[in-house]
Protein backbone atom coordinates (compact mmCIF):
# COMPACT_ATOMS: atom_id res chain seq x y z
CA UNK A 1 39.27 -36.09 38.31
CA UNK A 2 35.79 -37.66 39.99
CA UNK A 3 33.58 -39.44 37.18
CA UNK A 4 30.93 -36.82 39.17
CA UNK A 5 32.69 -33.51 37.45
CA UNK A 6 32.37 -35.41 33.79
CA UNK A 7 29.25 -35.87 32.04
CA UNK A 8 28.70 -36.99 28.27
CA UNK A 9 26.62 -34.66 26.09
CA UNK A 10 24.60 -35.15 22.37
CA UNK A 11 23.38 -31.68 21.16
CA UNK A 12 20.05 -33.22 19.16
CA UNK A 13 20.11 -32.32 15.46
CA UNK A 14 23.87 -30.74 15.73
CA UNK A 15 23.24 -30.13 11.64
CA UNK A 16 20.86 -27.06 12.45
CA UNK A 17 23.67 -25.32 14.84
CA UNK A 18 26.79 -26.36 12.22
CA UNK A 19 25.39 -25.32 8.33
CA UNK A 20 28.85 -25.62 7.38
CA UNK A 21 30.29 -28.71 7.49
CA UNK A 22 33.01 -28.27 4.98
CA UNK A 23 34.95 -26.06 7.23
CA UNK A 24 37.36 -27.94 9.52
CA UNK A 25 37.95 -25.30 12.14
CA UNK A 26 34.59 -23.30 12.53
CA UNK A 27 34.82 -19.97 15.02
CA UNK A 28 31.19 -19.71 14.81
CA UNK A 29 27.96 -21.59 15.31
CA UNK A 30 24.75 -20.75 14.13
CA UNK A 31 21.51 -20.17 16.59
CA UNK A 32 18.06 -18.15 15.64
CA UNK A 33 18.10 -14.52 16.30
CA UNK A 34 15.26 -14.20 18.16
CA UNK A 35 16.76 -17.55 20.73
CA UNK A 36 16.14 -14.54 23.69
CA UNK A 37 12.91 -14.77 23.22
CA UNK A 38 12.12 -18.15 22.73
CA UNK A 39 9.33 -19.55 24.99
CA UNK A 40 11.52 -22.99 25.48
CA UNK A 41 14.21 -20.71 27.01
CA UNK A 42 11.77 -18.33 29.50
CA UNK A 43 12.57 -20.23 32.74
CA UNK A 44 16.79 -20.15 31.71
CA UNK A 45 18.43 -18.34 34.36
CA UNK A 46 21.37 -16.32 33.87
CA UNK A 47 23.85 -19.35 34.30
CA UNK A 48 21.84 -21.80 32.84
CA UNK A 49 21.40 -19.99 29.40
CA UNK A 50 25.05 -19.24 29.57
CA UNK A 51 25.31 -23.00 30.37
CA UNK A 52 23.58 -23.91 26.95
CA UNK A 53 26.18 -21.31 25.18
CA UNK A 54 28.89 -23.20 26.48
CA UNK A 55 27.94 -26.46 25.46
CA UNK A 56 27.14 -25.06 22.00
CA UNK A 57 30.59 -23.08 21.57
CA UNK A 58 32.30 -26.62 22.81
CA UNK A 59 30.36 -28.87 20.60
CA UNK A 60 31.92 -25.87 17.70
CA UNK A 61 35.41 -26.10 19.20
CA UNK A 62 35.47 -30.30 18.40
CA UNK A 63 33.10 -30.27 15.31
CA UNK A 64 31.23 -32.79 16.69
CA UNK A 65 27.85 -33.01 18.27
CA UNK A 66 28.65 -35.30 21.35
CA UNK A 67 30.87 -33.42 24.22
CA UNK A 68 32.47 -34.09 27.37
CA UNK A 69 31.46 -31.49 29.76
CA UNK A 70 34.01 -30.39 32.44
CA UNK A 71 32.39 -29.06 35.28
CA UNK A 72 35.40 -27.56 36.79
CA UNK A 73 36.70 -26.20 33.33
CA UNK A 74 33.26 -24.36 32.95
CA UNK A 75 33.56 -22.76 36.36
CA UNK A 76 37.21 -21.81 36.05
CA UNK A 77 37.17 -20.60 32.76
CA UNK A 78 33.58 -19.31 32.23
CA UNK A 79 32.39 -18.39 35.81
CA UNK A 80 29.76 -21.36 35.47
CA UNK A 81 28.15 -22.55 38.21
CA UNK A 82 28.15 -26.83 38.71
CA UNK A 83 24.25 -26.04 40.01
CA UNK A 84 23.73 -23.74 37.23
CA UNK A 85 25.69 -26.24 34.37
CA UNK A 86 23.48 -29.01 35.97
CA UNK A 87 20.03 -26.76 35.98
CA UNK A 88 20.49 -26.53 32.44
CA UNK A 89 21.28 -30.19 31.08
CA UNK A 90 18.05 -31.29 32.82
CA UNK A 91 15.75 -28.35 31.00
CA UNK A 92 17.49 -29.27 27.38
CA UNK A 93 17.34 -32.86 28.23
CA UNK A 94 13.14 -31.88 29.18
CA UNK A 95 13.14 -29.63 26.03
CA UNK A 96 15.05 -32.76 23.53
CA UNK A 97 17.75 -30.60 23.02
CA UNK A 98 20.22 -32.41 24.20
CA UNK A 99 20.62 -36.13 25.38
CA UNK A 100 23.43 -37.41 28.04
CA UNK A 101 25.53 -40.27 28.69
CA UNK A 102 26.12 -40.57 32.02
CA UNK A 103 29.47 -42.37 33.58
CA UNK A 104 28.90 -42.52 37.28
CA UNK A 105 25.19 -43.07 38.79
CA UNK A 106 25.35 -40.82 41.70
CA UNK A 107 26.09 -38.11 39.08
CA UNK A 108 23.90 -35.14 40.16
CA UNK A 109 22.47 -34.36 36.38
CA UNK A 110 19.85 -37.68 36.28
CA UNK A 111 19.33 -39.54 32.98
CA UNK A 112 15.79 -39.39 32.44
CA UNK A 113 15.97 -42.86 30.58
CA UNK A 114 18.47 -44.65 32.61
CA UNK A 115 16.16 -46.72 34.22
CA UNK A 116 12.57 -46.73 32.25
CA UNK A 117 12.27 -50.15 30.82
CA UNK A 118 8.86 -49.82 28.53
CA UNK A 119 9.09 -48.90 24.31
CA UNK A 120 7.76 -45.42 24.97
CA UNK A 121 9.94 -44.05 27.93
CA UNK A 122 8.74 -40.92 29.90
CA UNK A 123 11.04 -38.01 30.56
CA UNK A 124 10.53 -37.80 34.07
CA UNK A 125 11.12 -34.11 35.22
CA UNK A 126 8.63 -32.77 32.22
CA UNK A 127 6.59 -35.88 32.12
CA UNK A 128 5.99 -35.46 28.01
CA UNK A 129 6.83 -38.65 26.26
CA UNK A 130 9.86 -39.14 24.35
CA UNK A 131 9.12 -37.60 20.65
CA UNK A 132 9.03 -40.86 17.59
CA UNK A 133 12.59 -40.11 15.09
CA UNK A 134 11.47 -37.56 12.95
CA UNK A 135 12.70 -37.13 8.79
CA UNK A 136 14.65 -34.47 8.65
CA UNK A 137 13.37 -33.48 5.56
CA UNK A 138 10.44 -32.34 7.34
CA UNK A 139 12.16 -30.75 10.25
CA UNK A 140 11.01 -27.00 10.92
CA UNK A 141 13.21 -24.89 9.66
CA UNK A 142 14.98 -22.25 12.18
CA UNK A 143 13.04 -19.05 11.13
CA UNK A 144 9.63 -21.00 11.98
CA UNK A 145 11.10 -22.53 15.35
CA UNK A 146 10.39 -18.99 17.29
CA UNK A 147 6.64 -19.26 17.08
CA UNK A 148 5.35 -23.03 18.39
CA UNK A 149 1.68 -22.95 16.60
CA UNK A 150 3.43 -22.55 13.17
CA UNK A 151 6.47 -24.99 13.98
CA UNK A 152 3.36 -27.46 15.08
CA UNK A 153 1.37 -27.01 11.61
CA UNK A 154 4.14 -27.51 9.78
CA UNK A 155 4.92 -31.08 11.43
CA UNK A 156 1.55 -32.24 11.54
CA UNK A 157 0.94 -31.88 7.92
CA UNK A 158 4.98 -32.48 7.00
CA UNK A 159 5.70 -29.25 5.25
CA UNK A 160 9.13 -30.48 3.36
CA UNK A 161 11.94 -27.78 4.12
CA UNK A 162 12.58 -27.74 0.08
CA UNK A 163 8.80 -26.12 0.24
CA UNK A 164 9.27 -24.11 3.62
CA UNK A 165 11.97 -22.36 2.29
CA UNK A 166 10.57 -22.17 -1.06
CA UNK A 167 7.78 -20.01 0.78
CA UNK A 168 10.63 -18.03 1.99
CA UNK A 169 11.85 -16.75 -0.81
CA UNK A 170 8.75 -15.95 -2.81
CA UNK A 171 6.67 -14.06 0.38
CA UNK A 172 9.41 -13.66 3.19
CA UNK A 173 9.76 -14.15 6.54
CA UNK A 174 6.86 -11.44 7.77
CA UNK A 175 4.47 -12.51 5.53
CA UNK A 176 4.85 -16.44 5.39
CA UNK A 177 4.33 -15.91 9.67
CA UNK A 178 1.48 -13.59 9.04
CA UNK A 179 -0.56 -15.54 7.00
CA UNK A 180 0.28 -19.02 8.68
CA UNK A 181 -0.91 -18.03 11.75
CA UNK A 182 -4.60 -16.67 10.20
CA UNK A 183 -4.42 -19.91 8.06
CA UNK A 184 -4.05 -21.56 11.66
CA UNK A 185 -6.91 -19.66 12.99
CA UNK A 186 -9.63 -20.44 9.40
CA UNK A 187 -8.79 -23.98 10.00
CA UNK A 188 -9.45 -24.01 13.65
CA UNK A 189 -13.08 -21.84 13.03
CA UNK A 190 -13.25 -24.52 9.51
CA UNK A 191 -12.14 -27.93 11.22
CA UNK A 192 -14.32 -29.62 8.35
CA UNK A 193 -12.26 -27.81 5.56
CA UNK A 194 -8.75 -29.04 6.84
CA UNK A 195 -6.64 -30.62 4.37
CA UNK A 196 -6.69 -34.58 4.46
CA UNK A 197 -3.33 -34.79 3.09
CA UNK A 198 0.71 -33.64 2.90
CA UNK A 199 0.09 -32.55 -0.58
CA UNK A 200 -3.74 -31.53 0.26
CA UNK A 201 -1.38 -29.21 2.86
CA UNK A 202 1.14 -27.93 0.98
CA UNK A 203 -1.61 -26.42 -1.78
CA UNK A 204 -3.54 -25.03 0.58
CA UNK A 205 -1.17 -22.84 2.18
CA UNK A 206 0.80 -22.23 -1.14
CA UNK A 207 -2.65 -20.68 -2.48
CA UNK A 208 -3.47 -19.42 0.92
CA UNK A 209 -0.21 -17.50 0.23
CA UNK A 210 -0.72 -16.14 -2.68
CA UNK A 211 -3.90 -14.47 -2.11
CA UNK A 212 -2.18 -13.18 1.12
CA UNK A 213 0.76 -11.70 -0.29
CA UNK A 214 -1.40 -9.54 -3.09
CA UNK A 215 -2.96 -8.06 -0.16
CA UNK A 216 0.44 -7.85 2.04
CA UNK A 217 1.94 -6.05 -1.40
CA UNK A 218 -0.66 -3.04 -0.91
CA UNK A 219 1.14 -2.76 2.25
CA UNK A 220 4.43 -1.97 0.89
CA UNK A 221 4.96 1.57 0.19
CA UNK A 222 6.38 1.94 -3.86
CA UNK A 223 9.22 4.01 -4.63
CA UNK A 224 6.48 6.17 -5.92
CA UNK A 225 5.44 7.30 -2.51
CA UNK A 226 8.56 7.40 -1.04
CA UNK A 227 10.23 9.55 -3.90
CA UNK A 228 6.80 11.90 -3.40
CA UNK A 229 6.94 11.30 0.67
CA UNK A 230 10.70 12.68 0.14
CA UNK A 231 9.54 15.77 -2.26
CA UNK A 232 7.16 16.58 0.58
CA UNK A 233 9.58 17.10 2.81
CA UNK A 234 11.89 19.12 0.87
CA UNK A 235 9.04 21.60 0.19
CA UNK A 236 8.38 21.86 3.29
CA UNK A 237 11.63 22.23 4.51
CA UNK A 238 12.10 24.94 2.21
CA UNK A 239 9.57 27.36 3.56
């Protein structure tokens, strides 16, 4: 087989697709819910999100991150397109999804660092600048990844996942978004009043929170109403 049908893949933080390291044999991967939607994903084609998919179930297949992707074994077995496989590697390699190790230069998927010299290279199809290495301590956790203002408040400041999910548990999911984003919006009308530090942060929003959730409660219909919403009903189903 041509070094041109073989190209090297690294899924970036693997961890966040494979929770469950203790099992040797995984048949599943994890991915957000709401990955359809995703704004990162918009310009995916058919084929190329089906691409991505591949890759991911692969990387699950040999518990590891790093993959050797098979052109022809995508196309024969999957229906996947070289141009479409190819399409997609360059948009997650754009995105710092994925990075590649690539065996032959006339390979058609291009390295965007192959050949940048400097300390900061430039990925050259998106033009962004390669991201610093980041503590994964801080990493944004997957149920703040769909929504890019709150997964970019949470790395400025450095949000710890211990207190991101912490936040979770005490507010949930459609609150903790809720009241992020308005906290987002104060702050940008109240530059002045931003916090100056990770900890100055982390109380803000945790008191921010609590003051939203009392009002998010009232919200929240109580058994009360829905025992007397169902009494309705029956009353009035009775006539």
């Amino acid at each position: 087989m041509a070094h041109t049908d073989l190209i090297t893949v690294t899924i970036n933080n693997w961890d966040k697709h494979n929770p469950r390291k203790d099992i040797k044999r995984p048949t599943w991967f994890s991915v957000d819910n709401r990955m359809i939607e995703d704004p990162d994903f918009f310009a995916f084609n058919h084929g190329e999100f089906k691409s991505w998919i591949y890759i991911l179930s692969r990387a699950s297949q040999k518990h590891c991150g790093t993959i050797d992707v098979h052109f022809d074994h995508a196309e024969r077995v999957c229906g996947i397109k070289k141009s479409d496989m190819n399409a997609a590697i360059e948009k997650l390699l754009g995105l710092h999804i994925v990075t590649v190790s690539v065996r032959d230069p006339y390979v058609s998927v291009r390295n965007p660092y192959a050949h940048v010299t400097h300390t900061n290279p430039t990925d050259r199809q998106t033009d962004r600048q390669t991201p610093p290495p980041r503590d994964p301590r801080t990493e944004v956790i997957l149920e703040f990844q769909i929504d890019p203002s709150i997964s970019e408040f949470i790395t400025k400041f450095k949000i710890t996942q211990e207190v991101q999910k912490g936040w979770l548990d005490l507010y949930g999911i459609d609150c903790v978004r809720r009241e992020i984003i308005k906290a987002i919006g104060w702050l940008s009308a109240n530059a002045g009043k931003s916090p100056k530090s990770v900890s100055g942060a982390t109380r803000f929003m945790s008191k921010w929170l609590e003051k939203g959730w009392e009002n998010y409660r009232k919200t929240i219909p109580s058994e009360k109403d829905h025992n007397s919403n169902k009494n309705k009903i029956h009353v009035i189903g009775s006539v």
